[in-house]
N, C-alpha and C. Protein backbone atom coordinates (compact mmCIF):
# COMPACT_ATOMS: atom_id res chain seq x y z
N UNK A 1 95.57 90.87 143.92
CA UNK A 1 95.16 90.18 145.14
C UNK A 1 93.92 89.33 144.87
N UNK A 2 92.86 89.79 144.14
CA UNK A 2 91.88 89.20 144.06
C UNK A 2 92.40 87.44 143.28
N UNK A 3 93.07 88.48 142.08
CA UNK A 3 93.08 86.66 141.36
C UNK A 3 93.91 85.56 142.36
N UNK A 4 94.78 86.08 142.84
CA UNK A 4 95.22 85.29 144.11
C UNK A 4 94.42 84.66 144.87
N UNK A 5 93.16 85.39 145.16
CA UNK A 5 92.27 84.89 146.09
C UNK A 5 91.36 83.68 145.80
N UNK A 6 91.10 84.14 144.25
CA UNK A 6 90.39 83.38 143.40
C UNK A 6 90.67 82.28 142.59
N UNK A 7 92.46 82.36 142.74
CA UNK A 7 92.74 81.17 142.23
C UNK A 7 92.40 81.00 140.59
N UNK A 8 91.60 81.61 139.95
CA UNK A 8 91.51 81.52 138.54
C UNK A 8 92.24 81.81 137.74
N UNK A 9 92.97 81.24 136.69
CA UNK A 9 93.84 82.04 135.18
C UNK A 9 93.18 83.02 134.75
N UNK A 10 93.74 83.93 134.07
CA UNK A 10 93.08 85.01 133.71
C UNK A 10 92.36 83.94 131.93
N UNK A 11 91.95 84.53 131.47
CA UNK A 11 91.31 84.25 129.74
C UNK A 11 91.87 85.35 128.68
N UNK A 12 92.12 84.40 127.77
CA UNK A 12 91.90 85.56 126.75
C UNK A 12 90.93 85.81 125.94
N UNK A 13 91.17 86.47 124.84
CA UNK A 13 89.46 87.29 124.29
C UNK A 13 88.86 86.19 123.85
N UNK A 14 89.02 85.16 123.68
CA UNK A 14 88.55 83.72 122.42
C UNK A 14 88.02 83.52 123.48
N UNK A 15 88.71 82.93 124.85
CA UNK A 15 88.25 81.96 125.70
C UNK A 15 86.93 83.12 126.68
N UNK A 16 87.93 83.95 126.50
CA UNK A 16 86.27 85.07 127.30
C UNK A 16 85.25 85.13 127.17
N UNK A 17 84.91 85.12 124.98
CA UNK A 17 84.06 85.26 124.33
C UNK A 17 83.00 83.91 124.23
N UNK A 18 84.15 82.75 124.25
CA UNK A 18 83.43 81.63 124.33
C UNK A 18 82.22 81.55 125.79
N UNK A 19 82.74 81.93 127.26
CA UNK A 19 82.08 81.85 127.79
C UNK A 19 81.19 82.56 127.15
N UNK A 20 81.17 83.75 127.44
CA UNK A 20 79.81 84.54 127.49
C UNK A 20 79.09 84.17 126.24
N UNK A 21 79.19 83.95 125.03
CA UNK A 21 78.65 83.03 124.23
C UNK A 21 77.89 81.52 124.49
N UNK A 22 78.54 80.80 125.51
CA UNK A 22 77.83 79.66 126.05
C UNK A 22 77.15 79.47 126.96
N UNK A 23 77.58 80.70 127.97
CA UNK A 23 76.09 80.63 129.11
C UNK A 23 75.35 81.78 128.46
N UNK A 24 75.07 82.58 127.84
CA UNK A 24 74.25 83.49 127.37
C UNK A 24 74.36 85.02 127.67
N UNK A 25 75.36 84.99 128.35
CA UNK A 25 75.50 86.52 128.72
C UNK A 25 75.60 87.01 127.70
N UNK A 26 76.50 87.06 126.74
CA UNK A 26 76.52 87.80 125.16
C UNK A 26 75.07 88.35 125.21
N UNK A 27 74.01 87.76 124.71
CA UNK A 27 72.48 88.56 124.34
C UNK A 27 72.44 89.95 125.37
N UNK A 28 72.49 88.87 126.68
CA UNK A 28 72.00 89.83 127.88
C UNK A 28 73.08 91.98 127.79
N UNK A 29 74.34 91.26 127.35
CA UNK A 29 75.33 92.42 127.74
C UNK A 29 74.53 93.43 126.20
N UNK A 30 74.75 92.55 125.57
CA UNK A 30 74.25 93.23 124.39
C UNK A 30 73.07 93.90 124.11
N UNK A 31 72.32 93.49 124.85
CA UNK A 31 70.56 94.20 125.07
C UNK A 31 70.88 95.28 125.76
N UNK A 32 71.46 95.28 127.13
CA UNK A 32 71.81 96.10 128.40
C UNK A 32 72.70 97.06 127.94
N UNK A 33 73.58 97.01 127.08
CA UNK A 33 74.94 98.33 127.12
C UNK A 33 75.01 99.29 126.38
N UNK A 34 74.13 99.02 125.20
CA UNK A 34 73.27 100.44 124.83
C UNK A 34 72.13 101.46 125.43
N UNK A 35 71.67 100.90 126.40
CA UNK A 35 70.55 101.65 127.42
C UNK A 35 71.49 102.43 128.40
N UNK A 36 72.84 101.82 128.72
CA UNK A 36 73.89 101.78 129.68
C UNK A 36 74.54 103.57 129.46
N UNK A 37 74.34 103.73 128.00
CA UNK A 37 74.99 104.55 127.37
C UNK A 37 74.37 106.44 127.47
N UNK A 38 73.31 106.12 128.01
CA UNK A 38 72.32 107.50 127.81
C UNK A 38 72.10 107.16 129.80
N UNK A 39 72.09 105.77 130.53
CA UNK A 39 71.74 106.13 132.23
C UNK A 39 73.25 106.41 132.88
N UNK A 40 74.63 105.96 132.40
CA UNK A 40 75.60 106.41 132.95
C UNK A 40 76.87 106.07 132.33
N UNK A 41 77.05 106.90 131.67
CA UNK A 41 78.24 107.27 130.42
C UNK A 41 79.32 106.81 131.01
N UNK A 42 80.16 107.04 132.39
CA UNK A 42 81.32 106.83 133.05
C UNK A 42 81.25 105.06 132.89
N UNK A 43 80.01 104.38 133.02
CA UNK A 43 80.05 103.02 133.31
C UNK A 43 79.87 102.26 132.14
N UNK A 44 79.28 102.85 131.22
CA UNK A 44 79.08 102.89 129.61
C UNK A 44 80.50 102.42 129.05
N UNK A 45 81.19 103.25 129.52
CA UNK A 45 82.55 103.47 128.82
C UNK A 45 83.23 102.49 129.39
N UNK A 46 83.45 102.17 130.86
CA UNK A 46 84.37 101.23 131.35
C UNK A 46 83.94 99.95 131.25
N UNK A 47 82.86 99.51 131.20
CA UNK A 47 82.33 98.13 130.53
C UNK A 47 82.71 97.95 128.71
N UNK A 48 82.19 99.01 127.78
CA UNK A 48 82.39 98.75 126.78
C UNK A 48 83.87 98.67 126.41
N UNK A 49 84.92 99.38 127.17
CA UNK A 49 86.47 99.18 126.80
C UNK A 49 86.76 97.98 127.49
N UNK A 50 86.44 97.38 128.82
CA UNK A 50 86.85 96.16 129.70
C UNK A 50 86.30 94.98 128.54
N UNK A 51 85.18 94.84 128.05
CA UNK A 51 84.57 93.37 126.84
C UNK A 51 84.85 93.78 125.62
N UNK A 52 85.26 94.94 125.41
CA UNK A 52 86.19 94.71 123.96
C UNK A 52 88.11 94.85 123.86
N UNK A 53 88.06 95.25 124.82
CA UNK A 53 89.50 95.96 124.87
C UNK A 53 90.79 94.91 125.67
N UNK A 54 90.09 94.49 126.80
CA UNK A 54 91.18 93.84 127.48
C UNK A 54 92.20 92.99 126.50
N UNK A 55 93.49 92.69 126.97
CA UNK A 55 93.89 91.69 126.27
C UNK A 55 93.95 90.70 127.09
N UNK A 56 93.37 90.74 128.54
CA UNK A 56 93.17 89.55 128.94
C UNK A 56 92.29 89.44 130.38
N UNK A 57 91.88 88.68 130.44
CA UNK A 57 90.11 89.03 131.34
C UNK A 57 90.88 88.25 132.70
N UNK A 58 90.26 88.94 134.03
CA UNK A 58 90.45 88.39 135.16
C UNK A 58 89.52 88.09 135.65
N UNK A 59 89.27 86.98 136.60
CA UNK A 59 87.85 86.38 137.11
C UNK A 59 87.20 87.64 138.23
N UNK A 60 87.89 88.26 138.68
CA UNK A 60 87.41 89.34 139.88
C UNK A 60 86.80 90.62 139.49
N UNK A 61 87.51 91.10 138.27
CA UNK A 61 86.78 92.23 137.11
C UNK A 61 85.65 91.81 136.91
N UNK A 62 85.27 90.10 135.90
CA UNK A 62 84.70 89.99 135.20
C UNK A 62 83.68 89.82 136.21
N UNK A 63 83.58 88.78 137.78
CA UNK A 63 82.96 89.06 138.63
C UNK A 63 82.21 90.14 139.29
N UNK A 64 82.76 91.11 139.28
CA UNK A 64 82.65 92.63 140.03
C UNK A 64 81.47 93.05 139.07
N UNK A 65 81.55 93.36 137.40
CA UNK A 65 80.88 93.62 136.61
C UNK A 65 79.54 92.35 136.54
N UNK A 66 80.11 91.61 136.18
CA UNK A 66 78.63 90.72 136.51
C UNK A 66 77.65 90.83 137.32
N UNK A 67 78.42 91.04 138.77
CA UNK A 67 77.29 91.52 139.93
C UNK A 67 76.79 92.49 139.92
N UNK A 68 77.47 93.49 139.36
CA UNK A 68 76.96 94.94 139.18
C UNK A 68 75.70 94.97 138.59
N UNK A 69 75.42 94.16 137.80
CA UNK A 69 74.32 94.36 136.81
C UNK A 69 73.33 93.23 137.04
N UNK A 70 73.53 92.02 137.46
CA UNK A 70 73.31 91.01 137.76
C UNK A 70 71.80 91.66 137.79
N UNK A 71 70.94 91.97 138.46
CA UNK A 71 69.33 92.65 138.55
C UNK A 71 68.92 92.22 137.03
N UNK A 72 69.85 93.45 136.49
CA UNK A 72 69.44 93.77 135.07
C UNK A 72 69.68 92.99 134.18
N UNK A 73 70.72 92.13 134.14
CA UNK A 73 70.74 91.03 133.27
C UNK A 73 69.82 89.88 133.52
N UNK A 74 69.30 89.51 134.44
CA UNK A 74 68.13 88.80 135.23
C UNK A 74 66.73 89.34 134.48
N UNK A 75 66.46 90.21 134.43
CA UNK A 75 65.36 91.11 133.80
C UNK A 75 65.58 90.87 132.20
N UNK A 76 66.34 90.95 131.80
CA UNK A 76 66.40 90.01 130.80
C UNK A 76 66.29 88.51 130.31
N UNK A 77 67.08 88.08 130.87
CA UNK A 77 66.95 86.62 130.90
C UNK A 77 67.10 85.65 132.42
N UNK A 78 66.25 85.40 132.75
CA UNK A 78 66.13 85.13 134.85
C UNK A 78 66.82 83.72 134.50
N UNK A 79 67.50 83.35 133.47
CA UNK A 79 68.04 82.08 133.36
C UNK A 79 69.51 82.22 133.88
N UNK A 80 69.89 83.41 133.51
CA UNK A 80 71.37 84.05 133.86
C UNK A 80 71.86 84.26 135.22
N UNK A 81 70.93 83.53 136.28
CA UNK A 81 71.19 83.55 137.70
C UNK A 81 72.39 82.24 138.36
N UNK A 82 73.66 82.81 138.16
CA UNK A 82 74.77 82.23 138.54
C UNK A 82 74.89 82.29 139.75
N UNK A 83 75.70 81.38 140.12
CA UNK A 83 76.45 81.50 141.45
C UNK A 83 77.90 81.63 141.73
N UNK A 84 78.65 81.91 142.45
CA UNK A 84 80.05 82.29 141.68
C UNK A 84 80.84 80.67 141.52
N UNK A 85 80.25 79.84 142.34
CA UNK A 85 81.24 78.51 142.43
C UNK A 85 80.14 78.27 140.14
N UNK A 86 79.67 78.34 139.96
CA UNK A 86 79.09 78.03 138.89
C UNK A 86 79.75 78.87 137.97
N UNK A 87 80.32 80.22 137.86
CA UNK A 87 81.08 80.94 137.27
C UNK A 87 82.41 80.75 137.03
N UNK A 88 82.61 79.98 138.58
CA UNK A 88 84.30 79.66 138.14
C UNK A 88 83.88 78.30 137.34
N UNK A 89 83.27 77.30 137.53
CA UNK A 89 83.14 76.60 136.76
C UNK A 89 83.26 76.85 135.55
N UNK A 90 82.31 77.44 134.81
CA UNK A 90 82.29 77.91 133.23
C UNK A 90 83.64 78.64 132.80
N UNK A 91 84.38 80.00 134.10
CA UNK A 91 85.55 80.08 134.32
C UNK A 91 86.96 78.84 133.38
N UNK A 92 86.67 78.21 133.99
CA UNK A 92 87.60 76.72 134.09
C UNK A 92 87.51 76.33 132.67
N UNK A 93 86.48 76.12 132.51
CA UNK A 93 86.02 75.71 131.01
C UNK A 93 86.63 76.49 130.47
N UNK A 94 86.20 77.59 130.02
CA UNK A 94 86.85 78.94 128.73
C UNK A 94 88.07 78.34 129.03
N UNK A 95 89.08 78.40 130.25
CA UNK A 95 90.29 78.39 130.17
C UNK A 95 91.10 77.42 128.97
N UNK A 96 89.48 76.46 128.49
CA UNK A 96 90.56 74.94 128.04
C UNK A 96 90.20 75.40 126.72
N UNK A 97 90.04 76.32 126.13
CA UNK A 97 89.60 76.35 125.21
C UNK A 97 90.76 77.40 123.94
C-alpha cells in the first residue's frame, strides 16, 4: 500500500547504495549502527539485515527507517536534514542508475 501511495519503484542494491553514497547517509548509518548494537539489538538486527540483505529497497521502509533515526543521523551530520519531496527526488535518481 505504501509504495502505491508513494508512487516510487522500488531500487536495487547498486541503485540503493548509490543513493546513500551520494547524499551521505552511508558515513552517517555507518557511525550510528554499531552504537545501535549494544542500545537495541531487536533494531540492530532489522536495520543491519534491511541495508545489507534486501534484494530490493522500497521508498516507505527506507523512509520509515530514515525517520526513525533522523535526530541521530542529524547529530552526526545536520547536513542530512531531508525532506521527503527531496528524498523522492534522490529516490528518482538511484532509480536511473
Amino acid at each position: 500500500i505504501d509504495r502505491m501511495y508513494y508512487g516510487m519503484p522500488d531500487l536495487l542494491s547498486v541503485q540503493f547504495y548509490f543513493l546513500l553514497a551520494k547524499s551521505g547517509l552511508d558515513i552517517a548509518i555507518n557511525t550510528l549502527l554499531p552504537p545501535l548494537k549494544d542500545e537495541d539489538l531487536n533494531k540492530y538486527a532489522m536495520y543491519k539485515a534491511y541495508l545489507s540483505g534486501a534484494r530490493y529497497y522500497e521508498f516507505s521502509k527506507a523512509l520509515a527507517m530514515y525517520t526513525d533515526i533522523k535526530d541521530k543521523i542529524l547529530l552526526v551530520d545536520s547536513t542530512l536534514d531531508f525532506t521527503v519531496e527531496q528524498l523522492k527526488d534522490m529516490w528518482k535518481e538511484a532509480s536511473k542508475v
